[in-house]
Protein backbone atom coordinates (compact mmCIF):
# COMPACT_ATOMS: atom_id res chain seq x y z
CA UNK A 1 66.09 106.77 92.00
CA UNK A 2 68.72 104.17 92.39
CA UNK A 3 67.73 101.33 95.06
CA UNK A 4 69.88 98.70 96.07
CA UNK A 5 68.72 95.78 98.10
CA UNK A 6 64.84 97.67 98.18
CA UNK A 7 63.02 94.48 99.76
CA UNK A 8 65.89 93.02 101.15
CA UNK A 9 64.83 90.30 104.12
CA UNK A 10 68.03 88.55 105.14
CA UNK A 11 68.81 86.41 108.54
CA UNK A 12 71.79 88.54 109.65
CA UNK A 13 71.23 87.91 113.41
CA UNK A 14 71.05 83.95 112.90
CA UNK A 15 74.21 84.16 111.31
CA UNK A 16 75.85 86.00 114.10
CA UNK A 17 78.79 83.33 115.55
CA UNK A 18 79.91 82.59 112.25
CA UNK A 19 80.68 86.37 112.05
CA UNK A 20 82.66 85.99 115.83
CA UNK A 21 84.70 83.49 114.49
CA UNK A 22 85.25 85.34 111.26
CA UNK A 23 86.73 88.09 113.01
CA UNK A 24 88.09 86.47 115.53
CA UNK A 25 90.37 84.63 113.20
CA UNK A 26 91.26 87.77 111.65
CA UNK A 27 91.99 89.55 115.29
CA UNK A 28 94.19 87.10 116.94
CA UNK A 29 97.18 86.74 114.40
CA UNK A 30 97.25 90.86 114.00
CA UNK A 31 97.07 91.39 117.81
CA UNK A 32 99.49 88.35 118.34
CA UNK A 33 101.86 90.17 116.04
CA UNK A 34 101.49 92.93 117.95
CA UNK A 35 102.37 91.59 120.85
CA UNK A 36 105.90 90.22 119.32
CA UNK A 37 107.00 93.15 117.30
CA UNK A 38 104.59 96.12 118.53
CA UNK A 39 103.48 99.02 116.15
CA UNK A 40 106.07 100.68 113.42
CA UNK A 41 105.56 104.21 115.22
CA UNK A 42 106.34 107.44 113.12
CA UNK A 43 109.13 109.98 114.13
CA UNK A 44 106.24 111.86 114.59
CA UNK A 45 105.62 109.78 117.89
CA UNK A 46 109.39 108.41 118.52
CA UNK A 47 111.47 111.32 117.90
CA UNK A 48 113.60 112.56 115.00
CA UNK A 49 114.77 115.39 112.72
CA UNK A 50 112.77 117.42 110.44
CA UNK A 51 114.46 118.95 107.76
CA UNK A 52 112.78 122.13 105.49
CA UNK A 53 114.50 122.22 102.24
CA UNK A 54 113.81 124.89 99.19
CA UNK A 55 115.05 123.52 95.82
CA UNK A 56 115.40 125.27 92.78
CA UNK A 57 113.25 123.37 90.72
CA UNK A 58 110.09 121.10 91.62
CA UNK A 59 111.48 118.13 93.35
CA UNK A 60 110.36 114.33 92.53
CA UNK A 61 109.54 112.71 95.67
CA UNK A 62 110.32 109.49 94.31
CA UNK A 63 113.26 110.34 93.67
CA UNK A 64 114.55 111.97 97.01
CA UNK A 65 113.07 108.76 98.75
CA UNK A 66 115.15 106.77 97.02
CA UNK A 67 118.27 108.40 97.65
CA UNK A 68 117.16 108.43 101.21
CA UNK A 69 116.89 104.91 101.64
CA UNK A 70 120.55 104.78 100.10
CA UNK A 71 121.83 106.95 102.38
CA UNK A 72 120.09 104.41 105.63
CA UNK A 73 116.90 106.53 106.14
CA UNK A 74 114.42 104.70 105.76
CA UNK A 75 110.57 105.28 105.50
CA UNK A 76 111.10 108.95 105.51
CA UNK A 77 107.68 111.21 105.32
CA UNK A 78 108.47 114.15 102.00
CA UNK A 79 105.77 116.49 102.40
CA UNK A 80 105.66 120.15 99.82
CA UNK A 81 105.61 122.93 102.40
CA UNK A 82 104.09 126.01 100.60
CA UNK A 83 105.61 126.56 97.08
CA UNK A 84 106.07 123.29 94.97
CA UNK A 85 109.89 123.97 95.24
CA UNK A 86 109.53 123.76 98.90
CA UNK A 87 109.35 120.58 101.26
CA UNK A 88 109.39 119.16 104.36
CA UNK A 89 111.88 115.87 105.27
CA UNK A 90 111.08 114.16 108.74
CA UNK A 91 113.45 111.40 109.23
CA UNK A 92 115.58 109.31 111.31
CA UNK A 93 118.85 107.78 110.39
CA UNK A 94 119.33 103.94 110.37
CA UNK A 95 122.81 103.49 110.06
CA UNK A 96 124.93 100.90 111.92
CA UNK A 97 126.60 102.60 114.36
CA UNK A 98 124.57 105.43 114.41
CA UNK A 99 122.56 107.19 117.07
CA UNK A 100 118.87 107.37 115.52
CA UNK A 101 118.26 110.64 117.72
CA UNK A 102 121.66 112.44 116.54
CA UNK A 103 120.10 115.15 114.82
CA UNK A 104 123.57 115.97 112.88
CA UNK A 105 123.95 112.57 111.50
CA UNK A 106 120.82 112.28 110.08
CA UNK A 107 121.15 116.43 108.56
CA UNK A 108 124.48 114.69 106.89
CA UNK A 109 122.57 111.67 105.60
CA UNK A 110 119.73 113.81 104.30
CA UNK A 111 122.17 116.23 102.44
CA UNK A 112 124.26 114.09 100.79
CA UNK A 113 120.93 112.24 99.36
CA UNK A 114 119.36 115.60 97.82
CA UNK A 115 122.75 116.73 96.89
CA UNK A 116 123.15 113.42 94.69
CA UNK A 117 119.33 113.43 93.53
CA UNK A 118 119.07 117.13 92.96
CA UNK A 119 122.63 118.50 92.34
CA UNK A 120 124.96 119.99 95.16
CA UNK A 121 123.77 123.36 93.79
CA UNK A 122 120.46 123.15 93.61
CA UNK A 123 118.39 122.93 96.95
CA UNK A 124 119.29 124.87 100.39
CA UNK A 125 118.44 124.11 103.90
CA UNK A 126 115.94 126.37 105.50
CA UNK A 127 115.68 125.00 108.84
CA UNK A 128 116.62 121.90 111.08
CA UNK A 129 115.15 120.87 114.13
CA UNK A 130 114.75 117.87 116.51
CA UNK A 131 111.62 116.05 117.88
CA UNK A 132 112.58 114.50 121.00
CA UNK A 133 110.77 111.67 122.03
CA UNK A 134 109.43 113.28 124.70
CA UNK A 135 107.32 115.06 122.63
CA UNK A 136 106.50 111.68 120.54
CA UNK A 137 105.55 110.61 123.57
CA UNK A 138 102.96 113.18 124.33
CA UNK A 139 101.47 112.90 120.91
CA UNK A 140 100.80 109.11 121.30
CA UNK A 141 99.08 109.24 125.33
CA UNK A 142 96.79 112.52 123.48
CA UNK A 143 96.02 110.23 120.41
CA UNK A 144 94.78 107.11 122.68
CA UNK A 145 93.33 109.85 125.15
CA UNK A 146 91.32 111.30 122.06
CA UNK A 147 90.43 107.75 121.04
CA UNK A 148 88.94 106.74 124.87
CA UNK A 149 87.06 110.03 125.46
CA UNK A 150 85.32 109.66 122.35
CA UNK A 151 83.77 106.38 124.04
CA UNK A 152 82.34 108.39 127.09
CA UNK A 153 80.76 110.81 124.58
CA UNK A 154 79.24 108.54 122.16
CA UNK A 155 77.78 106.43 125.41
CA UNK A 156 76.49 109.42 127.40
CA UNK A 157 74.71 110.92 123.58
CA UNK A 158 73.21 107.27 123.31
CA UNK A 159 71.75 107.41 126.41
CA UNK A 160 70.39 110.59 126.01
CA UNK A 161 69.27 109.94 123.10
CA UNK A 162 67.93 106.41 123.24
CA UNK A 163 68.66 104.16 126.54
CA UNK A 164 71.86 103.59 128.61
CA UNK A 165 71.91 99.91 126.33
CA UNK A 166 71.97 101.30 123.02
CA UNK A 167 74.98 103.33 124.13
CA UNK A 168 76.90 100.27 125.28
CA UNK A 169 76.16 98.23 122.67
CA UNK A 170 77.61 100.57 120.29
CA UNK A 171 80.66 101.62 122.45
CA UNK A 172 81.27 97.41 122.35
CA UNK A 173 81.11 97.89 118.57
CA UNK A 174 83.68 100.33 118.35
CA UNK A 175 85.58 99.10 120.49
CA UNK A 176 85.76 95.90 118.07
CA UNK A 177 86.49 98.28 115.42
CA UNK A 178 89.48 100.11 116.85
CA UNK A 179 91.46 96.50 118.16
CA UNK A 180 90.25 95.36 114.52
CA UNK A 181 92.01 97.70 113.06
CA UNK A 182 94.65 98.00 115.13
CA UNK A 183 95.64 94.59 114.28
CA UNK A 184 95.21 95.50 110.54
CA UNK A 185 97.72 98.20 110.95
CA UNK A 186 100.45 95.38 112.68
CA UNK A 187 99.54 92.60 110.08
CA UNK A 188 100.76 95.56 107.34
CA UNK A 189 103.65 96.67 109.57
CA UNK A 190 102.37 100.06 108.46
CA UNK A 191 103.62 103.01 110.12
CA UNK A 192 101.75 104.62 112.61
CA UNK A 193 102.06 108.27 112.34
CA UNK A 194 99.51 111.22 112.93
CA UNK A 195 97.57 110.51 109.74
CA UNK A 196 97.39 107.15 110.68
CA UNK A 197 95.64 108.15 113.85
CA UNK A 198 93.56 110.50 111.89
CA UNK A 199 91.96 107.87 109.63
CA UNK A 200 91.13 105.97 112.84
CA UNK A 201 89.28 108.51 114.38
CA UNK A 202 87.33 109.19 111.25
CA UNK A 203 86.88 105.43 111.16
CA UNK A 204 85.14 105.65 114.58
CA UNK A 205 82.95 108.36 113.62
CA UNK A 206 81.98 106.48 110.51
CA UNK A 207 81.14 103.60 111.92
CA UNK A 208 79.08 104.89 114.96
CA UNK A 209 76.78 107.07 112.24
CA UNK A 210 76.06 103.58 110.94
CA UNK A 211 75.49 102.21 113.98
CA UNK A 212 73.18 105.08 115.51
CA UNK A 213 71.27 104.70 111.98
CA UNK A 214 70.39 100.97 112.61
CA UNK A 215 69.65 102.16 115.94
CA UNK A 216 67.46 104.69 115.34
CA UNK A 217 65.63 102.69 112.97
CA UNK A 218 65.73 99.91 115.56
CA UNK A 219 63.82 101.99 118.07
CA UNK A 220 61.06 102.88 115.22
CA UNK A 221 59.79 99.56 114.73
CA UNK A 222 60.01 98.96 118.29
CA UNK A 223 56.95 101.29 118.61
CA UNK A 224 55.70 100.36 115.39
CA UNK A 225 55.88 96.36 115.21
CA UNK A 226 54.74 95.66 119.01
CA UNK A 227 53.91 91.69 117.71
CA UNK A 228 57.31 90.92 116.81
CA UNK A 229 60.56 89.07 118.27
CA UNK A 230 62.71 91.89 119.37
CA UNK A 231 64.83 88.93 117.12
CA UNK A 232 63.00 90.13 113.74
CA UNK A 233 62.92 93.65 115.07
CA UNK A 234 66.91 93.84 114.73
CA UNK A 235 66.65 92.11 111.06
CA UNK A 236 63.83 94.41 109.89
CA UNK A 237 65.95 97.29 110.97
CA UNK A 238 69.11 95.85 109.06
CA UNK A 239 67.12 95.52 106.16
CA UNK A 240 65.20 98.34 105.89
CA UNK A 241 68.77 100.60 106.39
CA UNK A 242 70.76 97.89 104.31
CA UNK A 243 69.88 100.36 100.85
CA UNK A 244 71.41 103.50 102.63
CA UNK A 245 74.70 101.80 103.96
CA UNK A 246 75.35 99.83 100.52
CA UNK A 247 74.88 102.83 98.81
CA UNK A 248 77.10 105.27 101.17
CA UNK A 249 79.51 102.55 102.07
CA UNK A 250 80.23 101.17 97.96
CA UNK A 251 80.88 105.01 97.17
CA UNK A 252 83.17 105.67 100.12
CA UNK A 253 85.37 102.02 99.59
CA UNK A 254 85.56 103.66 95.52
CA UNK A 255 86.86 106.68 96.42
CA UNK A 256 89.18 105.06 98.79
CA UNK A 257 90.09 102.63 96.99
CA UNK A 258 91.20 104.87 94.41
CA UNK A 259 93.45 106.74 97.13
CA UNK A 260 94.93 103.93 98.28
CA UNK A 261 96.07 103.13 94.75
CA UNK A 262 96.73 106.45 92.76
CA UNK A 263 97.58 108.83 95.78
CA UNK A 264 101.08 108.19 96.75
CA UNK A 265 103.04 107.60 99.84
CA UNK A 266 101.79 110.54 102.20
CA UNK A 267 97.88 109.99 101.24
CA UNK A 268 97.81 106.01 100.78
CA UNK A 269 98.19 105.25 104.65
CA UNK A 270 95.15 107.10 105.32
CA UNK A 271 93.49 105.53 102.47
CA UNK A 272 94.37 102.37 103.35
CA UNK A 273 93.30 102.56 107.25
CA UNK A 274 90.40 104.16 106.25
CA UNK A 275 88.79 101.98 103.31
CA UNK A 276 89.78 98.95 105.80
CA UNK A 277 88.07 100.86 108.99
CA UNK A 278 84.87 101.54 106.29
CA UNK A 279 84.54 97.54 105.79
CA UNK A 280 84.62 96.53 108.93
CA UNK A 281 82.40 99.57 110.54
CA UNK A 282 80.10 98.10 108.21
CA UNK A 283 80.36 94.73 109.66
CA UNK A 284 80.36 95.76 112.99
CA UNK A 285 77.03 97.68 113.16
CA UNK A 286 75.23 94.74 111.80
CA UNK A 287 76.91 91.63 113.24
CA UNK A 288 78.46 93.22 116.60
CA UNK A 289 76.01 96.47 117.71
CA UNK A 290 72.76 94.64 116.81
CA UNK A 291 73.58 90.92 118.43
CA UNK A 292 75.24 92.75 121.16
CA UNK A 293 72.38 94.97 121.99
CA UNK A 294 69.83 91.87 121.55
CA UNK A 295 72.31 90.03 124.46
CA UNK A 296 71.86 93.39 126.77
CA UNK A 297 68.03 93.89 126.55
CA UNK A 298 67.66 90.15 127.55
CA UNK A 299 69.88 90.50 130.58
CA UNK A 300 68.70 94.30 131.01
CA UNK A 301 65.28 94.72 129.43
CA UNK A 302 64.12 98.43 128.68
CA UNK A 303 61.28 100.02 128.53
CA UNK A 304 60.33 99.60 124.49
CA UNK A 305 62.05 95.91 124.26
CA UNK A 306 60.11 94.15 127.08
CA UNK A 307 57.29 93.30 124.97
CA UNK A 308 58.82 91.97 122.15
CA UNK A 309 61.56 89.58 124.19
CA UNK A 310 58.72 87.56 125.97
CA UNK A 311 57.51 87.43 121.93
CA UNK A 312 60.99 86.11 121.24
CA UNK A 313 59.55 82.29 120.43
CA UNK A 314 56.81 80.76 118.39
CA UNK A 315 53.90 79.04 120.21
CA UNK A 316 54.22 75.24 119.89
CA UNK A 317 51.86 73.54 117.03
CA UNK A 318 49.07 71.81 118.87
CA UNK A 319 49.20 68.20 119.53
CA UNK A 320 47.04 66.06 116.95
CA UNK A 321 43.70 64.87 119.11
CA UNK A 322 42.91 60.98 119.99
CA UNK A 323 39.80 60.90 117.85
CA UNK A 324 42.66 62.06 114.55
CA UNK A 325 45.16 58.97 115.73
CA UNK A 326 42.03 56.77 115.84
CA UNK A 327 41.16 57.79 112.42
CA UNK A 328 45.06 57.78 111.18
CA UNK A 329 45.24 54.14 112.26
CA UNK A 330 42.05 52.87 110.37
């Protein structure tokens, strides 16, 4: 059986600033970007037109973007809507001049592109409609709503399941992982639509099964290890789980990874969110749950941890006797 890292016995929790300034130099210029030009929402979330179209031959999605873009709609999402003949436009026109929102403008803009990539003949409009931004709007407060609640869950599980500190430790950690990725998303300028919010969700869940592993593990050698620093505690429970998560994690960043490259427009923002939300869920439950947790139990000791925090240092080597200076100094 394959076994990565089997006796691995790294320092991760002396390393642990070097990892806040790590991602701290990462975090600030994505969340001061943020700040000047805010995210590159969707028309999912700001309103638009969606546009069903059945053509008469499979369509090339390349192609149809392209003419899009010609015609001033830019970043369009093309989506195949039952048959392969069949697809889905949801766009908004960019045109000077032009209302975004005008429904009829951007019908126009969209027909005169698949009438020049696909032939006047060949294609016919199913159905039109608007998304206000009303709607947009409700879809963006229910994706952050989805995002908070999940905190409250994972914390009141934790501390059911472990202590009330385990729970906040790792709601800290995700919480690092969402504004992490968050200002991923802004450094990329990628658009934030409802797939986009989908891959950070599953990013959460990822990284707080990591996170509940080391954990779990954490709370067995508690019990088990009663002479150590709760210190070497946290590292043996890295170490011991490192096998699992390079394992897991190196096949989930492949597949990814291979997403993000080969699987086109609609896929590849998911991908892309995803593999990055993967790499630094990783980092997180190692150099943000574990230190944070450590920092907790010494300013809230529980039950299992107050044993192994007043083990924390190593007694001091005796001083050498008079009689051994005596001798030194003949």
């Amino acid at each position: 059986m394959l076994r990565l890292f089997a006796h691995a016995n790294y320092d991760f929790i002396r390393v642990r600033r070097y990892a806040y300034a790590v991602t701290a130099l990462f975090m600030l210029p994505g969340l001061l970007l943020l700040l000047v030009r805010g995210l590159n929402y969707s028309i999912e979330f700001t309103g638009g037109t969606l546009i069903q179209v059945q053509s008469k031959r499979p369509v090339d999605v390349a192609a149809v973007r392209s003419g899009l873009d010609r015609e001033g709609i830019h970043g369009a999402e093309i989506q195949n809507f039952g048959t392969a003949n069949e697809f889905v436009v949801r766009a908004r026109v960019a045109k000077p001049g032009t209302d975004a929102n005008d429904t009829q403008a951007t019908a126009n803009a969209v027909h005169q592109a698949l009438a020049t990539v696909l032939g006047p003949d060949n294609f016919t409009i199913l159905r039109t409609e608007a998304v206000g931004p009303k709607v947009g709007g409700e879809l963006r407060t229910k994706a952050f709503l989805a995002i908070f609640l999940s905190f409250f869950a994972v914390l009141a599980y934790l501390a059911f399941r472990f202590e009330w500190r385990f729970g906040l430790a790792a709601v800290i950690a995700t919480a690092h992982d969402i504004v992490t990725t968050i200002a991923f998303i802004a450094m990329l300028h990628l658009e934030v639509s409802l797939t986009v919010v989908a891959a950070v969700l599953s990013m959460v869940g990822y990284s707080l099964n990591d996170t509940i592993i080391i954990f779990d593990r954490v709370r067995e050698n508690l019990k088990k290890h009663k002479k150590e620093s709760f210190e070497q505690i946290l590292n043996r429970s890295i170490n011991e789980t490192l096998p699992r998560s390079v394992l897991t994690h190196g096949t989930t960043l492949s597949s990814l990874l291979a997403l993000t490259i080969f699987g086109g427009e609609v896929i590849r923002p998911f991908a892309l969110v995803m593999f990055f939300g993967v790499f630094t869920g990783t980092f997180s439950s190692i150099y943000i749950a574990s230190p944070v947790l450590m920092a907790i139990e010494k300013r809230w000791p529980g039950q299992l941890a107050r044993g192994h925090l007043t083990s924390a240092a190593p007694p001091p080597a005796p001083a050498p006797s008079a009689s051994r200076k005596t001798a030194q100094v003949g």
